[in-house]
Structures are given as C-alpha cells and as structure tokens.
Protein backbone atom coordinates (compact mmCIF):
# COMPACT_ATOMS: atom_id res chain seq x y z
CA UNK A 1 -40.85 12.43 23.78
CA UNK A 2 -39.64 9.45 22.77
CA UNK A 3 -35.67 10.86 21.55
CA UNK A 4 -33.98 8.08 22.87
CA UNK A 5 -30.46 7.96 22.10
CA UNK A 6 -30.51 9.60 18.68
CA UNK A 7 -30.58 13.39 20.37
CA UNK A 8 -27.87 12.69 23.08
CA UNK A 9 -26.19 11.47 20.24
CA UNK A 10 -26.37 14.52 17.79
CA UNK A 11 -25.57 16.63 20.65
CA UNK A 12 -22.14 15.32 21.28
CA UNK A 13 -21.25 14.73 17.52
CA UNK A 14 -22.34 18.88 17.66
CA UNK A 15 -19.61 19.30 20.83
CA UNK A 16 -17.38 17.05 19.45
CA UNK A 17 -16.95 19.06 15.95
CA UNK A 18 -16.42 22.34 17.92
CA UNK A 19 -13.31 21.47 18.79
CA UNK A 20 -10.09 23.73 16.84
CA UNK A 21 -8.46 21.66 14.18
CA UNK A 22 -4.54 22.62 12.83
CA UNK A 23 -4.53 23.53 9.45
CA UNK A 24 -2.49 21.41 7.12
CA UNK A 25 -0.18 24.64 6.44
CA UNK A 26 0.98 25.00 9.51
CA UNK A 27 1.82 21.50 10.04
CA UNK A 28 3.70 21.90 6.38
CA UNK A 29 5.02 25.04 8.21
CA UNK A 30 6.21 23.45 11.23
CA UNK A 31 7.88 20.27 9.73
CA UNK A 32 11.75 20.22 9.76
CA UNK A 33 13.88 17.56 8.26
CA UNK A 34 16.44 16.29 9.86
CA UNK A 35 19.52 14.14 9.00
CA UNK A 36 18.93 12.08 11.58
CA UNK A 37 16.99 9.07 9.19
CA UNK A 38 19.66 8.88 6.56
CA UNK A 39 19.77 5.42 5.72
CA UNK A 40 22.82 3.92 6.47
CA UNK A 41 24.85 0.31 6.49
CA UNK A 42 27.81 -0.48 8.26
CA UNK A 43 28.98 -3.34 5.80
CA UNK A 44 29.70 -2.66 2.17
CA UNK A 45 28.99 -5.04 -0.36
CA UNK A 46 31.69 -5.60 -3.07
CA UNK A 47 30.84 -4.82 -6.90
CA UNK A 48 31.32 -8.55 -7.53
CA UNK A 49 28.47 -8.91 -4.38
CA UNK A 50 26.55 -6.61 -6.18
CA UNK A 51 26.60 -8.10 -9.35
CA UNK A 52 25.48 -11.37 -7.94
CA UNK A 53 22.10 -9.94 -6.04
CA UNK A 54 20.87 -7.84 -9.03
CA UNK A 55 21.51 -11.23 -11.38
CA UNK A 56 19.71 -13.15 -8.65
CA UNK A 57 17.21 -10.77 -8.05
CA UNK A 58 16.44 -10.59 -12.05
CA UNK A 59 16.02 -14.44 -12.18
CA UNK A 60 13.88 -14.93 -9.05
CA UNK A 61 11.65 -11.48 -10.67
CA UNK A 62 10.96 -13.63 -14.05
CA UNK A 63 10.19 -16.33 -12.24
CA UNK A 64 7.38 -14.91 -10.63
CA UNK A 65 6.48 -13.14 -13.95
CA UNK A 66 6.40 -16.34 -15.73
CA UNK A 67 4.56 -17.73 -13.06
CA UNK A 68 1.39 -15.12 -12.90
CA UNK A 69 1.34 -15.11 -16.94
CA UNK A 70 1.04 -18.81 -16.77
CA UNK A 71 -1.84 -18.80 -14.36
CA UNK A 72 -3.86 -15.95 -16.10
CA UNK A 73 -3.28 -17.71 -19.42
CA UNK A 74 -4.83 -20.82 -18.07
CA UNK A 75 -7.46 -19.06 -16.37
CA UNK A 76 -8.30 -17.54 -19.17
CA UNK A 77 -8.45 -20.39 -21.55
CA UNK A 78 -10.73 -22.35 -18.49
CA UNK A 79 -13.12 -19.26 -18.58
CA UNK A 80 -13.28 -19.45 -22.70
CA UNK A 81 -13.86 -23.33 -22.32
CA UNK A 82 -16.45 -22.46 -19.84
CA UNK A 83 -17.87 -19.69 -22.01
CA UNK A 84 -18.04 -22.00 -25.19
CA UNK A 85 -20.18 -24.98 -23.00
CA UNK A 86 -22.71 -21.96 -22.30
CA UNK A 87 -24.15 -21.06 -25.81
C-alpha cells in the first residue's frame, strides 16, 4: 500500500472541515457600532488654511495628471513607431 502522505493528508483536510463555522448573519447580528472611532482633530484649520491646501492639492493633482498623459502619449507614439518598422 503504497498511500504515502496523500491519505494522512485527505484525512485531516476531512477533520479539519468538520469543524462549526459562524454564519455571516450572526456576525452582521452581533456587530455594534460604537462612537468610539469618530474621527477627530484637536487643531482647526482656518478657511483661509483651507483654501490654500485644496488650491495646492489641485495643482500638485494636475501635475501628476499631466505627467501620466505625457508618458502614455509617448509610449504610445514609441509603440506606433515600433509597429510601422514591423510591416
């Protein structure tokens, strides 16, 4: 009988799925919020502050924008080139 591992290792897969699983309801069930994770800050930023971030934010956002349609524009005018040499 030459098994080997294989049967030693169906048998405790077998034992291993007998075991009692929660259902997802009662986990749903059992969950309670709590107010306890409210984000909160203990500095407040001015409107002016505000202002400022967003605008800074916007700029540094096009930047990378400009940057990533830059390099797929190139990339795609080196895989035309490329394509052209082919035929």
């Amino acid at each position: 009988m030459g098994f080997g591992g294989s049967v030693s290792a169906m048998i405790a897969s077998l034992k291993a799925n007998k075991r009692t699983r929660v259902s997802t309801f009662e986990k749903i069930k059992d969950f309670k919020k709590s107010n306890k994770n409210k984000l909160h800050f203990k500095n407040k930023a001015t409107p002016e502050e505000i202002v400022k971030l967003r605008e800074k934010l916007q700029k540094e956002n096009n930047v990378l924008f400009l940057r990533k349609v830059l390099i797929i524009v190139i990339l795609l005018v080196a895989i035309f080139y490329a394509i052209g040499f082919v035929k």
